[in-house]
N, C-alpha and C. Protein backbone atom coordinates (compact mmCIF):
# COMPACT_ATOMS: atom_id res chain seq x y z
N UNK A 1 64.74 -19.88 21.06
CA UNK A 1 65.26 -19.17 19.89
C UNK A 1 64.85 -19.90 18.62
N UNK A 2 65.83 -19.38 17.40
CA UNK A 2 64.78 -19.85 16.27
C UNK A 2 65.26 -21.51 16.30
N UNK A 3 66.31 -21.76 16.94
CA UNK A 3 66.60 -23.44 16.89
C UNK A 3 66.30 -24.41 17.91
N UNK A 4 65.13 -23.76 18.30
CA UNK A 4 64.21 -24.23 19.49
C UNK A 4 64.92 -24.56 20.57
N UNK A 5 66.24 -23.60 21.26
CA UNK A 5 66.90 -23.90 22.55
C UNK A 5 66.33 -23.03 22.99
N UNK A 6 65.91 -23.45 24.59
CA UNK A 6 65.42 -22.94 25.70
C UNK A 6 67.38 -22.35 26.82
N UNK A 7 66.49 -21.52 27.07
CA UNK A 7 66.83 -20.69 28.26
C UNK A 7 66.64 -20.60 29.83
N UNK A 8 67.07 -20.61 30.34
CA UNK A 8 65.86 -20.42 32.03
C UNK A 8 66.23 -18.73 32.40
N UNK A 9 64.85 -18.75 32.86
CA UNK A 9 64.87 -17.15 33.03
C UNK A 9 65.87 -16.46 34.13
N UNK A 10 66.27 -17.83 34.78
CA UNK A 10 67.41 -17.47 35.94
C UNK A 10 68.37 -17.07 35.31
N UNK A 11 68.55 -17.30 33.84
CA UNK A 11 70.10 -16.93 33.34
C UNK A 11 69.90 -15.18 32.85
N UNK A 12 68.73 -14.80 32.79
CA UNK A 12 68.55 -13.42 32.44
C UNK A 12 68.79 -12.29 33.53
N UNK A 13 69.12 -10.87 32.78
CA UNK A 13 69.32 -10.41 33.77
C UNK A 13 68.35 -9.84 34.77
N UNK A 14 68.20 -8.80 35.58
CA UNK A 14 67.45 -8.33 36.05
C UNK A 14 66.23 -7.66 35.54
N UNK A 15 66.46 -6.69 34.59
CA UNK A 15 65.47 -6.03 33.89
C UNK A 15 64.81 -6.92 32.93
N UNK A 16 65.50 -7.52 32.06
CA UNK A 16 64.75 -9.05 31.53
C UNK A 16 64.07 -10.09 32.32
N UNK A 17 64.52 -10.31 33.25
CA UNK A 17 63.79 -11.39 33.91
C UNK A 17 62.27 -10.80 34.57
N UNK A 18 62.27 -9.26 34.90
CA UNK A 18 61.43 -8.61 34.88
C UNK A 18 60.59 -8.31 34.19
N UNK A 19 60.60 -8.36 32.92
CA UNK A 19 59.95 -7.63 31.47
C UNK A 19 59.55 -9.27 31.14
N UNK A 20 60.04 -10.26 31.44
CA UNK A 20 59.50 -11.65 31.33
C UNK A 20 58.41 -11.82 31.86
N UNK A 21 58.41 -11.56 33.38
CA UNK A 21 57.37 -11.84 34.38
C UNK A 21 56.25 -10.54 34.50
N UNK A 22 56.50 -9.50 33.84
CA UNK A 22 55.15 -8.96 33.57
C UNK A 22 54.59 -9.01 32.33
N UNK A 23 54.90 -9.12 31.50
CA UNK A 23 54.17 -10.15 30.35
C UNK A 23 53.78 -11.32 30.86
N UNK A 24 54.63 -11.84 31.10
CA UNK A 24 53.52 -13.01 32.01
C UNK A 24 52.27 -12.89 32.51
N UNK A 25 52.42 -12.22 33.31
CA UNK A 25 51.27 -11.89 33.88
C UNK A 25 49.79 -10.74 33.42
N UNK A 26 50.67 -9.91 32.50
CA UNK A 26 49.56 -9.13 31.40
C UNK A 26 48.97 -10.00 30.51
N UNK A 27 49.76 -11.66 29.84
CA UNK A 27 49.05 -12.20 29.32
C UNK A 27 48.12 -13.09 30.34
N UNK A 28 48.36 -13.41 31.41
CA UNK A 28 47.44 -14.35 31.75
C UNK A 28 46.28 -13.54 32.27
N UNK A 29 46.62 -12.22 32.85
CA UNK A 29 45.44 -11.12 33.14
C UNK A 29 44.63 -11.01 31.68
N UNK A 30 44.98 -10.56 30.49
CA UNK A 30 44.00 -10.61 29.45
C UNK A 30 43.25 -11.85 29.17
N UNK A 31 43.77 -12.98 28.99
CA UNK A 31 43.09 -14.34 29.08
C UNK A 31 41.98 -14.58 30.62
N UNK A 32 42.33 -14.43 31.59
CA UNK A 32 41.37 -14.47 32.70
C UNK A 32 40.21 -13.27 32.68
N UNK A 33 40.80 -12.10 31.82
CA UNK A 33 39.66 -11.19 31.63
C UNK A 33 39.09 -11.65 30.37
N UNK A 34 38.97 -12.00 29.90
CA UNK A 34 38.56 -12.52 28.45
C UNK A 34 38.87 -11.10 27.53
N UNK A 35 40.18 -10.36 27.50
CA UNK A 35 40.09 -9.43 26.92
C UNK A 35 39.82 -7.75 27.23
N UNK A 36 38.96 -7.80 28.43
CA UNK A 36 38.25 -6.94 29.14
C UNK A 36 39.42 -6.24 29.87
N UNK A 37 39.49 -5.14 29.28
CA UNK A 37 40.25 -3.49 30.24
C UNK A 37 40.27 -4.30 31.88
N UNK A 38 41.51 -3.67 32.56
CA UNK A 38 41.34 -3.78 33.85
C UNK A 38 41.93 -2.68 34.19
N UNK A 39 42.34 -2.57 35.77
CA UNK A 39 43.67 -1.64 36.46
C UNK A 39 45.29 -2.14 36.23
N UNK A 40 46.01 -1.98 36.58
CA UNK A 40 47.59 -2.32 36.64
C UNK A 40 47.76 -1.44 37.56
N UNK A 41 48.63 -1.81 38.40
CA UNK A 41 49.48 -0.84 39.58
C UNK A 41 50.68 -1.57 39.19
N UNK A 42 51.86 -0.86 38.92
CA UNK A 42 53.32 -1.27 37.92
C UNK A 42 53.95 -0.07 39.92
N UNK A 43 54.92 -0.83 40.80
CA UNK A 43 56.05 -0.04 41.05
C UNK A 43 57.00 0.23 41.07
N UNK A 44 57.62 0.42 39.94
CA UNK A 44 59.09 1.13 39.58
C UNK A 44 59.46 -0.10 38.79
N UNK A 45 58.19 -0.92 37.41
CA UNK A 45 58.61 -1.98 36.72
C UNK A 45 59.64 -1.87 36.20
N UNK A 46 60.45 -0.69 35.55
CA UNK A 46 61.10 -0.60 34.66
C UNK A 46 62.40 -0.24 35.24
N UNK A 47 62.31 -0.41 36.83
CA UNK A 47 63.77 0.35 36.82
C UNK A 47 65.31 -0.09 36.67
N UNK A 48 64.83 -1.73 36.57
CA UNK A 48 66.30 -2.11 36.39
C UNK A 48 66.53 -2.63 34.89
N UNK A 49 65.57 -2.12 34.02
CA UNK A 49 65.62 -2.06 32.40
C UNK A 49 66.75 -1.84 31.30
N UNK A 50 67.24 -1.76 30.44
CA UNK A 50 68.39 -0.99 29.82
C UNK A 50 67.64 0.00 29.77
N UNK A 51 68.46 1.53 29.74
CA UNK A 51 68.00 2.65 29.52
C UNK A 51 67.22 2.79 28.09
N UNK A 52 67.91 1.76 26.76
CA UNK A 52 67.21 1.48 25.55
C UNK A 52 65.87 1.24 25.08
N UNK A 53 65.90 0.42 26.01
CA UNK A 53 64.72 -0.45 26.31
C UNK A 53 62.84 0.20 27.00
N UNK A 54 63.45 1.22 28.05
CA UNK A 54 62.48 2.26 28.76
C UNK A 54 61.77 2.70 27.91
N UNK A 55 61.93 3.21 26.81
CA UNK A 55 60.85 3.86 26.53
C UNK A 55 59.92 3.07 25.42
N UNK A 56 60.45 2.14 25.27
CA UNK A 56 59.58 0.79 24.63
C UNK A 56 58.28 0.35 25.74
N UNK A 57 59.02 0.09 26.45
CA UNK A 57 58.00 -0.62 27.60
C UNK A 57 56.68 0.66 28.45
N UNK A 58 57.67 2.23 28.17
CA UNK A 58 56.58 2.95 28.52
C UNK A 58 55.70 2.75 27.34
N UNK A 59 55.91 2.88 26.07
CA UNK A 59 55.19 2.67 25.16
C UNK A 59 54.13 2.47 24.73
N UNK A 60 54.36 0.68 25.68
CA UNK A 60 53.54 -0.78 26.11
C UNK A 60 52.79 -0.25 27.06
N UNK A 61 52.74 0.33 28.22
CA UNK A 61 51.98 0.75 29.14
C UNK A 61 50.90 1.75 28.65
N UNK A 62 51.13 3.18 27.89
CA UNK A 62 50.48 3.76 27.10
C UNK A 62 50.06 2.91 25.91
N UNK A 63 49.83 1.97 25.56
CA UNK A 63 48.63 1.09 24.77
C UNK A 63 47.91 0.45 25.78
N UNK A 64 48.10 -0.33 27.14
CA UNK A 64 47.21 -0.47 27.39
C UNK A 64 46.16 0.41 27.85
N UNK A 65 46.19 1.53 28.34
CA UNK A 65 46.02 2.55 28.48
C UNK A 65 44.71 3.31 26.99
N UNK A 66 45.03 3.08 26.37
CA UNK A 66 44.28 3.54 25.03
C UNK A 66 43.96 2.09 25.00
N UNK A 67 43.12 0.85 25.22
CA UNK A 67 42.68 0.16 24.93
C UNK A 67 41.63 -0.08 26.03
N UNK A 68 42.29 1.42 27.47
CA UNK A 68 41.20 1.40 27.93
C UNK A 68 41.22 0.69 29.54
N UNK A 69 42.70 0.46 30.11
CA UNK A 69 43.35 0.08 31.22
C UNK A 69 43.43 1.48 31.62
N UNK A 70 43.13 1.06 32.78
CA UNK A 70 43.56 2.24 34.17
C UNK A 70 44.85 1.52 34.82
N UNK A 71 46.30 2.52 34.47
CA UNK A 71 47.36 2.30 35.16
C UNK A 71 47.74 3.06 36.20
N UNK A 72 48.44 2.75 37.14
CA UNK A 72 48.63 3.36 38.43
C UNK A 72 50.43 3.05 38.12
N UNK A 73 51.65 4.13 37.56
CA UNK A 73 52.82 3.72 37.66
C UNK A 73 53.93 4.66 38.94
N UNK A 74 54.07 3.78 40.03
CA UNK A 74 54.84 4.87 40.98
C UNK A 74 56.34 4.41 39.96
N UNK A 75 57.16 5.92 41.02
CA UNK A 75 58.79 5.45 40.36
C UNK A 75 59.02 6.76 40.87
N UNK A 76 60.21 6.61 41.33
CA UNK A 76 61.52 7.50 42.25
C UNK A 76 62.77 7.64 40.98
N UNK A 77 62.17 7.20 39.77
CA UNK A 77 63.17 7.32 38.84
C UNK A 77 63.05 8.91 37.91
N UNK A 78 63.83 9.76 38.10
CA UNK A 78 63.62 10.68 37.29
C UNK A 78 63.75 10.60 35.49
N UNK A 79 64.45 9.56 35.21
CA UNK A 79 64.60 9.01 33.79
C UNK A 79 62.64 8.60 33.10
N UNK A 80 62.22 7.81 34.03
CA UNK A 80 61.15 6.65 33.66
C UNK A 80 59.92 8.09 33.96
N UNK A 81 60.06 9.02 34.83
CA UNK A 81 58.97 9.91 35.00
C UNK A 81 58.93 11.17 33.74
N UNK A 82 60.20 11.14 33.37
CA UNK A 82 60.50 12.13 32.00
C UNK A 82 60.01 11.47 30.59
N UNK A 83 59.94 10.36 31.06
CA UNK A 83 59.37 9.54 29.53
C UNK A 83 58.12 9.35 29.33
N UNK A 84 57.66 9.26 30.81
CA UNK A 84 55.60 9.60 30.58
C UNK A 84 55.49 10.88 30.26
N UNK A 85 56.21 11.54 30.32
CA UNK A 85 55.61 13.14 30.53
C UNK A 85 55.75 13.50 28.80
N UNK A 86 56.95 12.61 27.75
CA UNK A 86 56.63 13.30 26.65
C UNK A 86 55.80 12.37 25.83
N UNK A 87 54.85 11.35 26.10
CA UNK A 87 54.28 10.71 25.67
C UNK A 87 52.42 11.29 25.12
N UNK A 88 52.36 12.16 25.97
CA UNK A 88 51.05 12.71 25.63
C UNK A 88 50.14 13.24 26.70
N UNK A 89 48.88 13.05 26.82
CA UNK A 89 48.06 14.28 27.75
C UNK A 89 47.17 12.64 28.09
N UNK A 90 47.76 11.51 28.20
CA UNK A 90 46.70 10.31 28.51
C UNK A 90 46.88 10.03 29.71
N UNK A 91 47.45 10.50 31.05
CA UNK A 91 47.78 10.51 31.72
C UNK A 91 47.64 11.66 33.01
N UNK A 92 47.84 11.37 34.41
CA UNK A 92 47.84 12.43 35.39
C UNK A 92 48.96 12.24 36.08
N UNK A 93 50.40 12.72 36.66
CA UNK A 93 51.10 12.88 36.80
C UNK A 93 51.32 13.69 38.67
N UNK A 94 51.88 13.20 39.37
CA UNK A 94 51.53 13.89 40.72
C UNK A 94 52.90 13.51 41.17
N UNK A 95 53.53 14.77 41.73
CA UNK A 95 54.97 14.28 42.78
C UNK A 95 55.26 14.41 44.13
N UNK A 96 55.42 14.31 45.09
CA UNK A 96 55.18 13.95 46.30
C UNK A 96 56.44 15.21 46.72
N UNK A 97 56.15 16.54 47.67
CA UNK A 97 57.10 17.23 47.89
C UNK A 97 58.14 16.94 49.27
N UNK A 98 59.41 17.54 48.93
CA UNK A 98 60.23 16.87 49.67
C UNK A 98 59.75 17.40 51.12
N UNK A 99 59.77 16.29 52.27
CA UNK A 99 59.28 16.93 53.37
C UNK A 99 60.07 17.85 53.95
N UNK A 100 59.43 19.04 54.98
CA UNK A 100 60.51 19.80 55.53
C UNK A 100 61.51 19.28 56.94
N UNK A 101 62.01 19.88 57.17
CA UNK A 101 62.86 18.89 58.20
C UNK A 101 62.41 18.60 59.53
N UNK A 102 61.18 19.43 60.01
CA UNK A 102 60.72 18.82 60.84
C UNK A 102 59.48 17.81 60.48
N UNK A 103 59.13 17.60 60.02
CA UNK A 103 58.04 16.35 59.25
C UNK A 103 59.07 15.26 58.16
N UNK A 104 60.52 15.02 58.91
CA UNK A 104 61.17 14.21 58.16
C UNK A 104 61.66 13.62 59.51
N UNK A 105 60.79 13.40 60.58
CA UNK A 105 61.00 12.39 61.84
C UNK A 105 60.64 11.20 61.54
């Protein structure tokens, strides 16, 4: 913080300690790419997020995306799938139909 006390990420909660560790790792992926577009496969990053918070981080996903990342985001969340959908046409969108009851063995 601004009075230079540290934290440990163990004290955060779930969706924070989450949103920690993929920044983490988006920064060390841009540094190992030198910058250079890649893929992301994200599954269900956001789901234990504040609801506040969701559509920030979809946001974040739609920039990398326009900078030219290919994302792959699954999610069983009907909240997090309603928030790509009003974001724009940068995207392909596919839902998996419920099986019928005999192909639910």
């Amino acid at each position: 913080d601004n009075d230079d006390d540290e934290f440990p990420v163990k004290d955060l909660s779930t969706g924070a300690r989450e949103q920690v560790f993929l920044g983490s790792r988006l920064g060390f992926a841009r540094l190992a790419l030198d910058g250079h577009p890649a893929f992301l496969v994200l599954d269900d990053a956001f789901q234990h997020s504040d609801w506040s918070r969701r559509e920030w981080l979809v946001q974040q996903v739609i920039t990398l995306v326009e900078a030219g990342w290919q994302v792959l985001y699954f999610t069983i969340d009907d909240h997090i799938r309603d928030l790509f959908n009003t974001v724009g046409d940068r995207y392909v969108s596919h839902s998996l139909s419920e099986p019928s009851p005999s192909e639910d063995r």
